[in-house]
C-alpha atoms as a PDB file:
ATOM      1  CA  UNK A   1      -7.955  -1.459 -21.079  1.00  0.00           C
ATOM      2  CA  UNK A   2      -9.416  -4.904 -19.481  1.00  0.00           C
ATOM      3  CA  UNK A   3      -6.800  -6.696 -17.297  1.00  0.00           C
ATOM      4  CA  UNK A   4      -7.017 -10.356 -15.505  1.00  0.00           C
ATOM      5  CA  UNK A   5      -5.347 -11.543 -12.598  1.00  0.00           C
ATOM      6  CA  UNK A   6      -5.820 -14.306  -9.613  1.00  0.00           C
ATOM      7  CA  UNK A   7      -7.138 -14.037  -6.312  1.00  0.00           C
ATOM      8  CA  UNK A   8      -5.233 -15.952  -3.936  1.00  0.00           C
ATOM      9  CA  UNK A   9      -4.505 -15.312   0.050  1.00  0.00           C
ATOM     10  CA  UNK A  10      -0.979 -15.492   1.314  1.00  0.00           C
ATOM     11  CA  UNK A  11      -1.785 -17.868   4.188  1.00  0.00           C
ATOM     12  CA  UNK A  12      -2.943 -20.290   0.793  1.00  0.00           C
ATOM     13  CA  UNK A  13       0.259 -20.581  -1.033  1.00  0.00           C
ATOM     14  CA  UNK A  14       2.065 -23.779  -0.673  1.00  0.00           C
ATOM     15  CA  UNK A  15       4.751 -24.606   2.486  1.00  0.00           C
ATOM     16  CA  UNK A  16       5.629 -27.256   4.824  1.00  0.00           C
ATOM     17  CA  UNK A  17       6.115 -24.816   7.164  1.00  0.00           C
ATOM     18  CA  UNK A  18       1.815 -25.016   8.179  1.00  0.00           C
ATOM     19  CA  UNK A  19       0.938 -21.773   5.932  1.00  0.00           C
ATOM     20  CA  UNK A  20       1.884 -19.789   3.232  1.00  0.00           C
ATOM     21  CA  UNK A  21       4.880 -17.121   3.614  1.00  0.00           C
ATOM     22  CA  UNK A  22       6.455 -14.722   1.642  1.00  0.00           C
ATOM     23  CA  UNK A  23       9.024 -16.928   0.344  1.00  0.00           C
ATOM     24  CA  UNK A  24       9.775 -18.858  -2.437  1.00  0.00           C
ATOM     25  CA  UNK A  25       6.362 -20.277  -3.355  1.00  0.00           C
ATOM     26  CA  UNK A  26       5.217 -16.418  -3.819  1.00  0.00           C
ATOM     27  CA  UNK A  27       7.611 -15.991  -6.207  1.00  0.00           C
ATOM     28  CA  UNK A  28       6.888 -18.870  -7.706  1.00  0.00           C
ATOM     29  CA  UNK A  29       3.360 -17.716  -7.931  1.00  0.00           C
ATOM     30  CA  UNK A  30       4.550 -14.342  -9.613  1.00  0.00           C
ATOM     31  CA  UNK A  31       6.572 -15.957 -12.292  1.00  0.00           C
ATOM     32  CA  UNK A  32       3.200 -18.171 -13.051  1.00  0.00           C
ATOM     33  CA  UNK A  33       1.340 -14.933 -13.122  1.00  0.00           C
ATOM     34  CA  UNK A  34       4.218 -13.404 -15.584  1.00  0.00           C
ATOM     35  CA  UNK A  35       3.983 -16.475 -17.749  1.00  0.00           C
ATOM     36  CA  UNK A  36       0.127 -16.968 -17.861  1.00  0.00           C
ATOM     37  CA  UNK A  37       0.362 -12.884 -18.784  1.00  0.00           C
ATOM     38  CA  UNK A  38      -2.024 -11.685 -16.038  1.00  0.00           C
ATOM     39  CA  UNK A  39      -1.055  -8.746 -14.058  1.00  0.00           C
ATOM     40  CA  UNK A  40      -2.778  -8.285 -10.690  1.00  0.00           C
ATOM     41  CA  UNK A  41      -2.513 -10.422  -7.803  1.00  0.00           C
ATOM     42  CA  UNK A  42      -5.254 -10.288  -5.103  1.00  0.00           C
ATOM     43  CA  UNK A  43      -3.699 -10.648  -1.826  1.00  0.00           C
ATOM     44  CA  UNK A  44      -6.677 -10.268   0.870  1.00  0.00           C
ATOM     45  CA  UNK A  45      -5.859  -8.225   3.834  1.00  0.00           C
ATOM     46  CA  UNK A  46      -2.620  -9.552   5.829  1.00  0.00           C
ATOM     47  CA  UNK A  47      -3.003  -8.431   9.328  1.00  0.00           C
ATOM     48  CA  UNK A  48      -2.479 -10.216  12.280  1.00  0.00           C
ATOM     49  CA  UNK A  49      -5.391 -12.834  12.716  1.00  0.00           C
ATOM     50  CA  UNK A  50      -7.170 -13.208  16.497  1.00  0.00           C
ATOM     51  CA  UNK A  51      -9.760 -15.442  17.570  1.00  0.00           C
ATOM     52  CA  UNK A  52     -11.387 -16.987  14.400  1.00  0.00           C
ATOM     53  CA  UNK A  53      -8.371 -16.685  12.164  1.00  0.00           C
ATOM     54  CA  UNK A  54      -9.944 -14.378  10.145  1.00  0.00           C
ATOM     55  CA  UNK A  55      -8.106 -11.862   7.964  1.00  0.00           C
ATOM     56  CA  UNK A  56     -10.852  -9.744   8.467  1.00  0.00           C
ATOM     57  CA  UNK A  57     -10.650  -9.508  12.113  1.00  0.00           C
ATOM     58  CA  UNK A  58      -7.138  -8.355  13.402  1.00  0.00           C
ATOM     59  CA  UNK A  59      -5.254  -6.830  16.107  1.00  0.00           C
ATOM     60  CA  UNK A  60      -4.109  -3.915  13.851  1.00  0.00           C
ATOM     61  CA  UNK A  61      -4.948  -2.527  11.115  1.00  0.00           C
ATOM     62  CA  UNK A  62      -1.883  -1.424   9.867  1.00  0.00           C
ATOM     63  CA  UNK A  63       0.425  -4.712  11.286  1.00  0.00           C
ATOM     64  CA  UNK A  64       1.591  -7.817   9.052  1.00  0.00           C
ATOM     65  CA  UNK A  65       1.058 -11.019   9.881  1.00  0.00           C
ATOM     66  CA  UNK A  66       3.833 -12.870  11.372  1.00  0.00           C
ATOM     67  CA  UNK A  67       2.818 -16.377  10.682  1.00  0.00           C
ATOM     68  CA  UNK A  68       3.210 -14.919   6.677  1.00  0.00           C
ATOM     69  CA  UNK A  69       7.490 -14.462   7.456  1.00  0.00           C
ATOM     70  CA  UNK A  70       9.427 -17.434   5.596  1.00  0.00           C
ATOM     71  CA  UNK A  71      11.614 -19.299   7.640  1.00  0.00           C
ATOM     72  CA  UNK A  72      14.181 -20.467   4.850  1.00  0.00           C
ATOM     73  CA  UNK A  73      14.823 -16.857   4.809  1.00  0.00           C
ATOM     74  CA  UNK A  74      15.667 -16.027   8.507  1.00  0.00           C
ATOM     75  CA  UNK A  75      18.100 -19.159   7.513  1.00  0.00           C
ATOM     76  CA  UNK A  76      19.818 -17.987   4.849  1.00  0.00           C
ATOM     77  CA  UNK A  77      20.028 -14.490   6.879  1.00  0.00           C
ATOM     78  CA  UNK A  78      21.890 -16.568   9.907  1.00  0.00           C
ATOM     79  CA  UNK A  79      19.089 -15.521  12.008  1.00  0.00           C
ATOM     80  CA  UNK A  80      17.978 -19.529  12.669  1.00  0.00           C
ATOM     81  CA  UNK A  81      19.891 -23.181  11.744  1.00  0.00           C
ATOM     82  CA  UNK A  82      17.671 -25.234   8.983  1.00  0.00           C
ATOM     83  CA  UNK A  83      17.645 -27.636  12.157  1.00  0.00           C
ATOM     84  CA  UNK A  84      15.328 -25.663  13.848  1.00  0.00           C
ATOM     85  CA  UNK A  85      12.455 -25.288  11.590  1.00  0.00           C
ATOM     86  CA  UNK A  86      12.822 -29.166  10.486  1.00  0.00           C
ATOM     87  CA  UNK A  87      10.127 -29.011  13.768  1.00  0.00           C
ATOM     88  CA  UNK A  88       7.426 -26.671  11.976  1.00  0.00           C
ATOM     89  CA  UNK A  89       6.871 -29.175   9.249  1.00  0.00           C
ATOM     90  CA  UNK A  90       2.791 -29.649   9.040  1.00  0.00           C
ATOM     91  CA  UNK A  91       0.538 -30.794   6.585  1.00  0.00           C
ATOM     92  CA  UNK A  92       0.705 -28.789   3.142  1.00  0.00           C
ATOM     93  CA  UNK A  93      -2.702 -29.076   2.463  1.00  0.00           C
ATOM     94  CA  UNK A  94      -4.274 -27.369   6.247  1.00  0.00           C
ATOM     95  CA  UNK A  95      -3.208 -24.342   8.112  1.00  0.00           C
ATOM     96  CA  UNK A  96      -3.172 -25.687  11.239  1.00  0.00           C
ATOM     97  CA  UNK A  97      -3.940 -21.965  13.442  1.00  0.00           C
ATOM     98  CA  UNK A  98      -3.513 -23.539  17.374  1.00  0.00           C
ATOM     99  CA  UNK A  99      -0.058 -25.426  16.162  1.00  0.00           C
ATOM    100  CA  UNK A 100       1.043 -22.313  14.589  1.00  0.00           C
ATOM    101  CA  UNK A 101       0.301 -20.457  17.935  1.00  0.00           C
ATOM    102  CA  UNK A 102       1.897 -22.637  19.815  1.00  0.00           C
ATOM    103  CA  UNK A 103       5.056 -23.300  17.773  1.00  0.00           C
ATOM    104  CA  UNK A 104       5.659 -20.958  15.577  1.00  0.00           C
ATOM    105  CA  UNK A 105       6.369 -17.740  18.103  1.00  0.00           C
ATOM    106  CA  UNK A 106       8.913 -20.160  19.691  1.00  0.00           C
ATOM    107  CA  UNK A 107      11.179 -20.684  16.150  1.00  0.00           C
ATOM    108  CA  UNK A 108      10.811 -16.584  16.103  1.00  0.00           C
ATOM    109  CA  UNK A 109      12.065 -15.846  19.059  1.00  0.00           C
ATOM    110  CA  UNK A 110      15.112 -17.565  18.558  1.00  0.00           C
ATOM    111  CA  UNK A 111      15.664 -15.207  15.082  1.00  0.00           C
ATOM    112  CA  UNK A 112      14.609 -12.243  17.118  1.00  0.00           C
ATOM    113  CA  UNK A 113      17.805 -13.276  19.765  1.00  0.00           C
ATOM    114  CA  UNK A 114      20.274 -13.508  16.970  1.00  0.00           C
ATOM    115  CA  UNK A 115      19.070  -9.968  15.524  1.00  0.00           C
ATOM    116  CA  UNK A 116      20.828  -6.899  15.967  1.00  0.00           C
ATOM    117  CA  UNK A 117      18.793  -4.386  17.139  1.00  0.00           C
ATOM    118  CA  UNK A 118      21.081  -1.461  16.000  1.00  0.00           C
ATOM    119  CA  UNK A 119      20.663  -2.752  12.511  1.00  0.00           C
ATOM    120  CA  UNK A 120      19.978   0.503  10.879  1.00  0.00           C
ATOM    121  CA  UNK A 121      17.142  -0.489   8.566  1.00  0.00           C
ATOM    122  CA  UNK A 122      15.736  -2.117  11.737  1.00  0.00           C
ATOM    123  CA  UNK A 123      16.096   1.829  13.698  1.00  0.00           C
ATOM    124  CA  UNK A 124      14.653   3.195  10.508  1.00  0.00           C
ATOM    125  CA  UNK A 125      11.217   1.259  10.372  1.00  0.00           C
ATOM    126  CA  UNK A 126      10.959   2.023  13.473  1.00  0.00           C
ATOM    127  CA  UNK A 127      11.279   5.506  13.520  1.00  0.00           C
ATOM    128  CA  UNK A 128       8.972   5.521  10.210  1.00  0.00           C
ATOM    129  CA  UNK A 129       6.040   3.382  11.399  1.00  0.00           C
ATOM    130  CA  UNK A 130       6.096   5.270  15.080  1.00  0.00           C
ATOM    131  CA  UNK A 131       2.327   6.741  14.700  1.00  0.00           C
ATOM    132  CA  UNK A 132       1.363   2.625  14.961  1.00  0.00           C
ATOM    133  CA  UNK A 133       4.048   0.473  16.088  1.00  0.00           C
ATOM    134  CA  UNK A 134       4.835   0.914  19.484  1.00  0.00           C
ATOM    135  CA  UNK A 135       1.121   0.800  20.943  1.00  0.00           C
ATOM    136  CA  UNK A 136       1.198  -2.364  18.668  1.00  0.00           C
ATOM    137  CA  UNK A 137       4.062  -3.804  20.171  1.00  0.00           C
ATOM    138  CA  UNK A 138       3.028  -2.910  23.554  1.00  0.00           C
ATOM    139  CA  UNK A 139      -0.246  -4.190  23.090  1.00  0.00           C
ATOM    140  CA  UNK A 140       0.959  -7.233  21.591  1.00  0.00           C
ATOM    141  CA  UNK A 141       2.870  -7.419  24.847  1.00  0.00           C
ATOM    142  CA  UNK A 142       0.510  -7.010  26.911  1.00  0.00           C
ATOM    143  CA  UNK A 143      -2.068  -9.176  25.558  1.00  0.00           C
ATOM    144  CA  UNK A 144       0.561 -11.890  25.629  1.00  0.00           C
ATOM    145  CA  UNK A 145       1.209 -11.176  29.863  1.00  0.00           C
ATOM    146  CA  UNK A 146      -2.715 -11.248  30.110  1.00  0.00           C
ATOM    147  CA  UNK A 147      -2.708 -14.798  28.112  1.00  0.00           C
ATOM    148  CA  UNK A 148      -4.250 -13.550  24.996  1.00  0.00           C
ATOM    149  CA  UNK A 149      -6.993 -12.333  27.038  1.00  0.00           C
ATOM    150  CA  UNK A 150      -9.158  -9.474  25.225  1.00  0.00           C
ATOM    151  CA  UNK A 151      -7.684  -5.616  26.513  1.00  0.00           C
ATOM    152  CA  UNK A 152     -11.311  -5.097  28.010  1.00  0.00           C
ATOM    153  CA  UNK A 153     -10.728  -7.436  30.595  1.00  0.00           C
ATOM    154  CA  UNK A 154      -7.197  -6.169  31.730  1.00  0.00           C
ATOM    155  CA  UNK A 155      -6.634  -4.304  34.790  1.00  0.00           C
ATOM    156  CA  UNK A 156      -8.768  -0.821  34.854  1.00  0.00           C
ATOM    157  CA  UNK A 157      -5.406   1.481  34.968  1.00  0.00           C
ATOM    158  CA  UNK A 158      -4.457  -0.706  31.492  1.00  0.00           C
ATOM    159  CA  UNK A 159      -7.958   0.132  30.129  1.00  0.00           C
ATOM    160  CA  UNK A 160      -7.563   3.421  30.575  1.00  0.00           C
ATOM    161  CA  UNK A 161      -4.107   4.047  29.521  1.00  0.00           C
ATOM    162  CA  UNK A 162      -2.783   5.479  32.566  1.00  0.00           C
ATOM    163  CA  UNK A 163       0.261   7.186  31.798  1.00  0.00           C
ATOM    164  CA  UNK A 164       2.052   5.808  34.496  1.00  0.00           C
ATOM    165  CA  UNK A 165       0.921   2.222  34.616  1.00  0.00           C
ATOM    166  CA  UNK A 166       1.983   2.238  31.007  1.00  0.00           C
ATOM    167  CA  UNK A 167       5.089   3.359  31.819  1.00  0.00           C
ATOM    168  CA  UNK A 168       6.084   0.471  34.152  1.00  0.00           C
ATOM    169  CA  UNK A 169       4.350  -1.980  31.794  1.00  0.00           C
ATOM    170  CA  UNK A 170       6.928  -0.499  28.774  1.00  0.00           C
ATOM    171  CA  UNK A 171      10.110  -1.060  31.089  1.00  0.00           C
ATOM    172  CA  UNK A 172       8.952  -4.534  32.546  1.00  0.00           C
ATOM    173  CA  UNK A 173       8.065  -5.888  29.345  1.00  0.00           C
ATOM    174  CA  UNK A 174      10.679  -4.138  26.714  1.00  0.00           C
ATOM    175  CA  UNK A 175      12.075  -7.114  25.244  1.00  0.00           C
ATOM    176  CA  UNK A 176       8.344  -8.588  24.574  1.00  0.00           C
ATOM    177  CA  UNK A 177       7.819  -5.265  23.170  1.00  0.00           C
ATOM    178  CA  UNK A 178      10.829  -5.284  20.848  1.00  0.00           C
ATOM    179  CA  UNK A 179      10.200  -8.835  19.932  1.00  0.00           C
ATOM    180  CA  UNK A 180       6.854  -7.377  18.397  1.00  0.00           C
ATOM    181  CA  UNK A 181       8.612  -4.793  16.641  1.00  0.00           C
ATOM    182  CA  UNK A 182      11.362  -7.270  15.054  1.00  0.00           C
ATOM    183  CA  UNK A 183       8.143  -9.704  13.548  1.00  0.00           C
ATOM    184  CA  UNK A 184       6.589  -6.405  12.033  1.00  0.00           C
ATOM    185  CA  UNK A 185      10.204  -5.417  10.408  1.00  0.00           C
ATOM    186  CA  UNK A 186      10.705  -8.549   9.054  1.00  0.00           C
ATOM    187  CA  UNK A 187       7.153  -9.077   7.586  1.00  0.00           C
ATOM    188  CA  UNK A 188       7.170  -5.645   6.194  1.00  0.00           C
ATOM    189  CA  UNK A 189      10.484  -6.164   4.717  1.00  0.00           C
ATOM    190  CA  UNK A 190       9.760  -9.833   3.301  1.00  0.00           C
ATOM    191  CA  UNK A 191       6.473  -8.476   1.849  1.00  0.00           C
ATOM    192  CA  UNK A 192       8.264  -5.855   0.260  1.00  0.00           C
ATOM    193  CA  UNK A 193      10.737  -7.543  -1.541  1.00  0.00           C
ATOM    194  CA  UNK A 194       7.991  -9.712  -2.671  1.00  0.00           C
ATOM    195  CA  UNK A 195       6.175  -6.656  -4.124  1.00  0.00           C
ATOM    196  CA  UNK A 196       9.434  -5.146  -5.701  1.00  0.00           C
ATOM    197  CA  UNK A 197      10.098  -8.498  -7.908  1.00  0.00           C
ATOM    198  CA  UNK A 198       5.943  -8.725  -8.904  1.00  0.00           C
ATOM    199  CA  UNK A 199       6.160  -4.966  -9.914  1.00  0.00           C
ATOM    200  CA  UNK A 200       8.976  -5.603 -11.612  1.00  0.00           C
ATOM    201  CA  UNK A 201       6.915  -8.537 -14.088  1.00  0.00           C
ATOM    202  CA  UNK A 202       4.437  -5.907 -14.298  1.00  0.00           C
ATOM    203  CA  UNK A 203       2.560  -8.025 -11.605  1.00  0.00           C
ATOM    204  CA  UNK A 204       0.402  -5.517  -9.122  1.00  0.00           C
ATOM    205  CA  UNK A 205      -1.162  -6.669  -5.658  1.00  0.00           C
ATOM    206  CA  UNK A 206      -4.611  -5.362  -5.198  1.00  0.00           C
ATOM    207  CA  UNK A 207      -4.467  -5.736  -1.157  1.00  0.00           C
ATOM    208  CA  UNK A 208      -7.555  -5.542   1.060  1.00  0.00           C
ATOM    209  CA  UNK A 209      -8.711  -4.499   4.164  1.00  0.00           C
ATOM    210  CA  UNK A 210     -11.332  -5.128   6.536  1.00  0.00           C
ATOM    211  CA  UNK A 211     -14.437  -2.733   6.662  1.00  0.00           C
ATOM    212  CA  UNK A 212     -14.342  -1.458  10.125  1.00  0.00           C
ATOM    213  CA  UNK A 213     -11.051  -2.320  12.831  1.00  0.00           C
ATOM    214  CA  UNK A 214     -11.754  -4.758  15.524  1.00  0.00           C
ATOM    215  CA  UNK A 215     -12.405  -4.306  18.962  1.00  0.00           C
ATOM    216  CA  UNK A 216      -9.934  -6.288  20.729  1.00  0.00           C
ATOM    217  CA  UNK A 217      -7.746  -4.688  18.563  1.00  0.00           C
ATOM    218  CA  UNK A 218      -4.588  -1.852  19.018  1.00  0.00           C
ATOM    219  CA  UNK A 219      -5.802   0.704  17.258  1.00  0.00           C
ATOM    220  CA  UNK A 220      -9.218   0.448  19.331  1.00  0.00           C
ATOM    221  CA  UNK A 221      -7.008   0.442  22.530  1.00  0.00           C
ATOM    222  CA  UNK A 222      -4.578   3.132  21.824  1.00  0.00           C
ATOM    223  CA  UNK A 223      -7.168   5.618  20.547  1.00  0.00           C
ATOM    224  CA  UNK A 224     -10.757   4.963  21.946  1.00  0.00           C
ATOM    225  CA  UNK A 225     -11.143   8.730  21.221  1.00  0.00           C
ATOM    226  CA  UNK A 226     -11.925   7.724  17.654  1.00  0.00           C
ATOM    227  CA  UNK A 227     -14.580   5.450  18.762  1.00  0.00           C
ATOM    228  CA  UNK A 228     -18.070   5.133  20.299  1.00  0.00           C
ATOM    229  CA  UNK A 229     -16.836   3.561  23.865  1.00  0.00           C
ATOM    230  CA  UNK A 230     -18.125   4.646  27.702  1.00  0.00           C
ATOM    231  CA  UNK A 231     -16.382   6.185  30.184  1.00  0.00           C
ATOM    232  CA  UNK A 232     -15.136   2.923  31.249  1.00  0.00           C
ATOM    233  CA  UNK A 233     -13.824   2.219  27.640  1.00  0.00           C
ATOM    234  CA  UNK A 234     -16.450  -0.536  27.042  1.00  0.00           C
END
């Protein structure tokens, strides 16, 4: 049986926020999908862009963007006042990548400080994405302390994953490293939610992903085992 559907990236969907989230203008874009009776929705892979802002080049394979998290929802959660991301207006027509780096982390911290981090759902993700989250987070961390610097350039004992230089890293950067894991929950959760209400007007994503994982990437990092690097992990 022939179906149709659209092709459209996240980051493309209408917002004044500088690029397109998971809020209202995706559902907006499923009910227009309902109406016009097609029933898939290409989404593109969603990972976490790096240099080049290319979906197809990511820190992680398995993490969500964070830019894609709507803002009006962390509102009507109580996580941020609509005062606050009044600032991230932008154009509606550009994704502006450097202003988002520069701006948007900053309105996402402040949601991350108002979060509780006992919420149970929160402990649960956790717990259920533990094979890749925490040498996400960390690395996310890390990269962040190093200035977005690539991991191949960091310190030799960082390179090489030494257990206890690790260790020190996890303690003196823990709340970077939980700030990581809070973006993922709330992506995963938005996205989600998003998915449940297409499926549920018989709209189905076809996602994507890109070919092979990047190099300046976590899951190159946290398991060079799997991949054809020197001694020296280079």
């Amino acid at each position: 049986m022939r179906k149709t559907g659209i092709l459209l990236h996240i980051s493309s969907l209408p917002s004044p926020y500088g690029i397109g989230t998971f809020g209202k203008k995706a559902y907006e874009f499923v009910d227009f999908l309902h109406e016009a009776e097609q029933s898939y929705w290409q989404i593109l892979p969603l990972g976490p862009t790096s240099y080049g802002d290319s979906p197809y080049q990511t820190f992680s394979a398995f993490a969500n963007n964070p830019y894609f998290i709507d803002l009006d929802l962390l509102v009507l959660e109580g996580l941020l006042q609509k005062d606050e991301i009044k600032a991230t207006f932008h154009s509606p027509r550009y994704v502006d990548y450097k202003e988002l780096y520069d701006e948007r982390f900053l309105v996402l911290r402040k949601a991350f400080k108002r979060f509780n981090m006992n919420d149970y759902a929160f402990q649960q993700f956790v717990f259920d994405e533990r094979k890749w989250l925490p040498d996400y987070a960390l690395f996310m961390a890390l990269k962040g302390h190093h200035e977005g610097r690539p991991w191949d350039t960091w310190e030799e004992n960082l390179r090489l994953r030494k257990p206890e230089t690790l260790n020190y890293y996890k303690e003196h950067l823990k709340e970077d490293i939980k700030f990581y894991e809070f973006l993922q929950f709330k992506a995963y959760e938005q996205f989600f939610k998003l998915k449940a209400y297409a499926n549920a007007k018989n709209v189905h994503f076809i996602g994507d992903m890109p070919i092979y994982v990047s190099y300046d990437s976590s899951d190159v990092w946290a398991n060079p085992t799997y991949f054809q690097l020197d001694q020296e992990r280079l």
